[in-house]
Protein backbone atom coordinates (compact mmCIF):
# COMPACT_ATOMS: atom_id res chain seq x y z
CA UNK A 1 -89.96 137.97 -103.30
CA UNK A 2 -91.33 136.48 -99.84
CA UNK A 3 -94.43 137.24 -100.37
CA UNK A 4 -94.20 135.54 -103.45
CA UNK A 5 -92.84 132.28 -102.33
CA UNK A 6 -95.53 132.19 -99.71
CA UNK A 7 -98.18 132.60 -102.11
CA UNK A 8 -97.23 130.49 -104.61
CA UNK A 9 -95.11 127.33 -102.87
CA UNK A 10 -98.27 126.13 -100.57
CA UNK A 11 -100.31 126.09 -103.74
CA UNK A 12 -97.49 123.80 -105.60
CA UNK A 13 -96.75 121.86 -103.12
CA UNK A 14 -100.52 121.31 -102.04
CA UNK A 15 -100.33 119.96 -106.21
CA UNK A 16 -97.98 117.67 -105.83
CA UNK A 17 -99.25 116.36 -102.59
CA UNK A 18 -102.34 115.55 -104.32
CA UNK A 19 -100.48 113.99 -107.24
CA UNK A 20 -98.47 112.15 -104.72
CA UNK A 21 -101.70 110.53 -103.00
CA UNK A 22 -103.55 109.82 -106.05
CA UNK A 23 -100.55 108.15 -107.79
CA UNK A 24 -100.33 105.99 -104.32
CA UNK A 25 -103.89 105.18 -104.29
CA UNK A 26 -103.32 103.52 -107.66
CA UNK A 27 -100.08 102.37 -106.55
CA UNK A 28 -101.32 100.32 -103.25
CA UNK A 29 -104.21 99.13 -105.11
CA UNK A 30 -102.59 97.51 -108.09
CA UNK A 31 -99.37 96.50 -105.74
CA UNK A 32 -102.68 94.67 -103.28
CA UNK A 33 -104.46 93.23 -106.18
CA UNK A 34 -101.85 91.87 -108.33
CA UNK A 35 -98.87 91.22 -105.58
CA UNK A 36 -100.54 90.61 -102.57
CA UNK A 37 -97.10 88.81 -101.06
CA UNK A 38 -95.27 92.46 -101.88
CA UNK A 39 -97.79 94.31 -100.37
CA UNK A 40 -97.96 92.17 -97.21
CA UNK A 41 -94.49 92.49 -96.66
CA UNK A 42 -94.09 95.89 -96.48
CA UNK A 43 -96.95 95.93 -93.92
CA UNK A 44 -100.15 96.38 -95.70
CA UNK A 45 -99.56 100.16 -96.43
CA UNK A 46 -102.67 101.92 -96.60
CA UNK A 47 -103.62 106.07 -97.29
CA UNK A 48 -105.72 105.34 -94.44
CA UNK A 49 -105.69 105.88 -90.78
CA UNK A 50 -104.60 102.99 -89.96
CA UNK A 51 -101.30 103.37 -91.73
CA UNK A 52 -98.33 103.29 -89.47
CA UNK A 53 -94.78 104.43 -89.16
CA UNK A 54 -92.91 101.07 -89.98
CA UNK A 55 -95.29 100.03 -93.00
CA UNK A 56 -94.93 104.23 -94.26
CA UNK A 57 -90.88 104.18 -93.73
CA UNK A 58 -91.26 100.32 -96.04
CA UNK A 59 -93.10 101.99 -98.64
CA UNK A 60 -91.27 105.08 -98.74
CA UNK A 61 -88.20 103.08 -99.02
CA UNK A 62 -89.22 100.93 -102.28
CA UNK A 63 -90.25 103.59 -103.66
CA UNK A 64 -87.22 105.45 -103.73
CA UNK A 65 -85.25 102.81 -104.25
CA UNK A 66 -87.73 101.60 -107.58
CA UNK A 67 -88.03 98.28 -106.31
CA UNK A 68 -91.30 97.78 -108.11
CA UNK A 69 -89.49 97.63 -111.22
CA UNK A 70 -88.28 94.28 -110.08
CA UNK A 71 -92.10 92.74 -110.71
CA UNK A 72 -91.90 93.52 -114.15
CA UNK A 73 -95.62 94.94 -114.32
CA UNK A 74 -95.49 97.86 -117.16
CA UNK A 75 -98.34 99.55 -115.51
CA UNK A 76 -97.56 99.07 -112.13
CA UNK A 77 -93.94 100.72 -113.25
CA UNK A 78 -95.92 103.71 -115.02
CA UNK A 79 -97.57 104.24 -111.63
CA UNK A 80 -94.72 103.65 -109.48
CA UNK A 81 -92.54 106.23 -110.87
CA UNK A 82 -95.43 109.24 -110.93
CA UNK A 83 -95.65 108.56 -107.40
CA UNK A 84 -91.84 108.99 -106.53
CA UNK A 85 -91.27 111.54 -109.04
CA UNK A 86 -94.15 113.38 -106.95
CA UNK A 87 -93.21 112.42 -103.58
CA UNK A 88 -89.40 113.61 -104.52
CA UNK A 89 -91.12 117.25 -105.48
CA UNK A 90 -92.87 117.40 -102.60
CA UNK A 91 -90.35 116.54 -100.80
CA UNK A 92 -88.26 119.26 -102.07
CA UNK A 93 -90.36 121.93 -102.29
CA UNK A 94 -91.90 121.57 -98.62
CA UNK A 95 -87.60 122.05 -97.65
CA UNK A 96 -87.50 124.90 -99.56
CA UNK A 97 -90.62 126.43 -97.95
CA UNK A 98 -89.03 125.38 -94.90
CA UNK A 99 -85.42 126.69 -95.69
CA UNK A 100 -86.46 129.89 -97.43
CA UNK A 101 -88.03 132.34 -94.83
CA UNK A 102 -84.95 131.59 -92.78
CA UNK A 103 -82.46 132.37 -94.85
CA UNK A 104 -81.81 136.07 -93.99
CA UNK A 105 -81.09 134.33 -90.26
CA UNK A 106 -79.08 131.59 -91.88
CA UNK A 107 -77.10 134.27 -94.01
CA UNK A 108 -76.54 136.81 -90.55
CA UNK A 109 -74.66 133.71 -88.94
CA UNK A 110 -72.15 133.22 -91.43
């Protein structure tokens, strides 16, 4: 069963991390070109290095709470939730990969 998970949750999560950044890419670039104001104030987010921690935390945050939706853009929507739906996956399955090979040790403890 290990051996399993550690075969097979890299490779999905590696998936959805790619989904994640694509749907972002699109995101950011349709936010930039048709909201500039939005994507100024949450600090010029970029997949870039030149990202940082305050603009990431920003854009994490309206993602997850769907502010985009407030714009009213249909495509920008469309684009907005792929790229939480995958960042919520990968968020959950890199836990999992994180929780699972320690669960013998978690389950000894109690």
């Amino acid at each position: 069963m290990n051996a399993l998970v550690v075969i097979i949750a890299p490779l999905v999560i590696g998936y959805y991390m790619l989904s994640y950044f694509s749907a972002l890419r699109a995101f950011l670039k349709k936010l930039q070109e048709c909201y500039p104001e939005v994507w100024i104030s949450l600090g010029r987010p970029s997949l870039g290095l030149s990202n940082d921690p305050q603009s990431s935390y920003f854009l994490s945050k309206y993602l997850l709470r769907k502010r985009y939706l407030e714009l009213g853009n249909s495509e920008l929507t469309l684009i907005g939730n792929r790229a939480r739906k995958t960042f919520v996956i990968s968020f959950f399955f890199i836990i999992v990969l994180a929780v699972v090979p320690m669960w013998p040790h978690i389950m000894d403890r109690i």
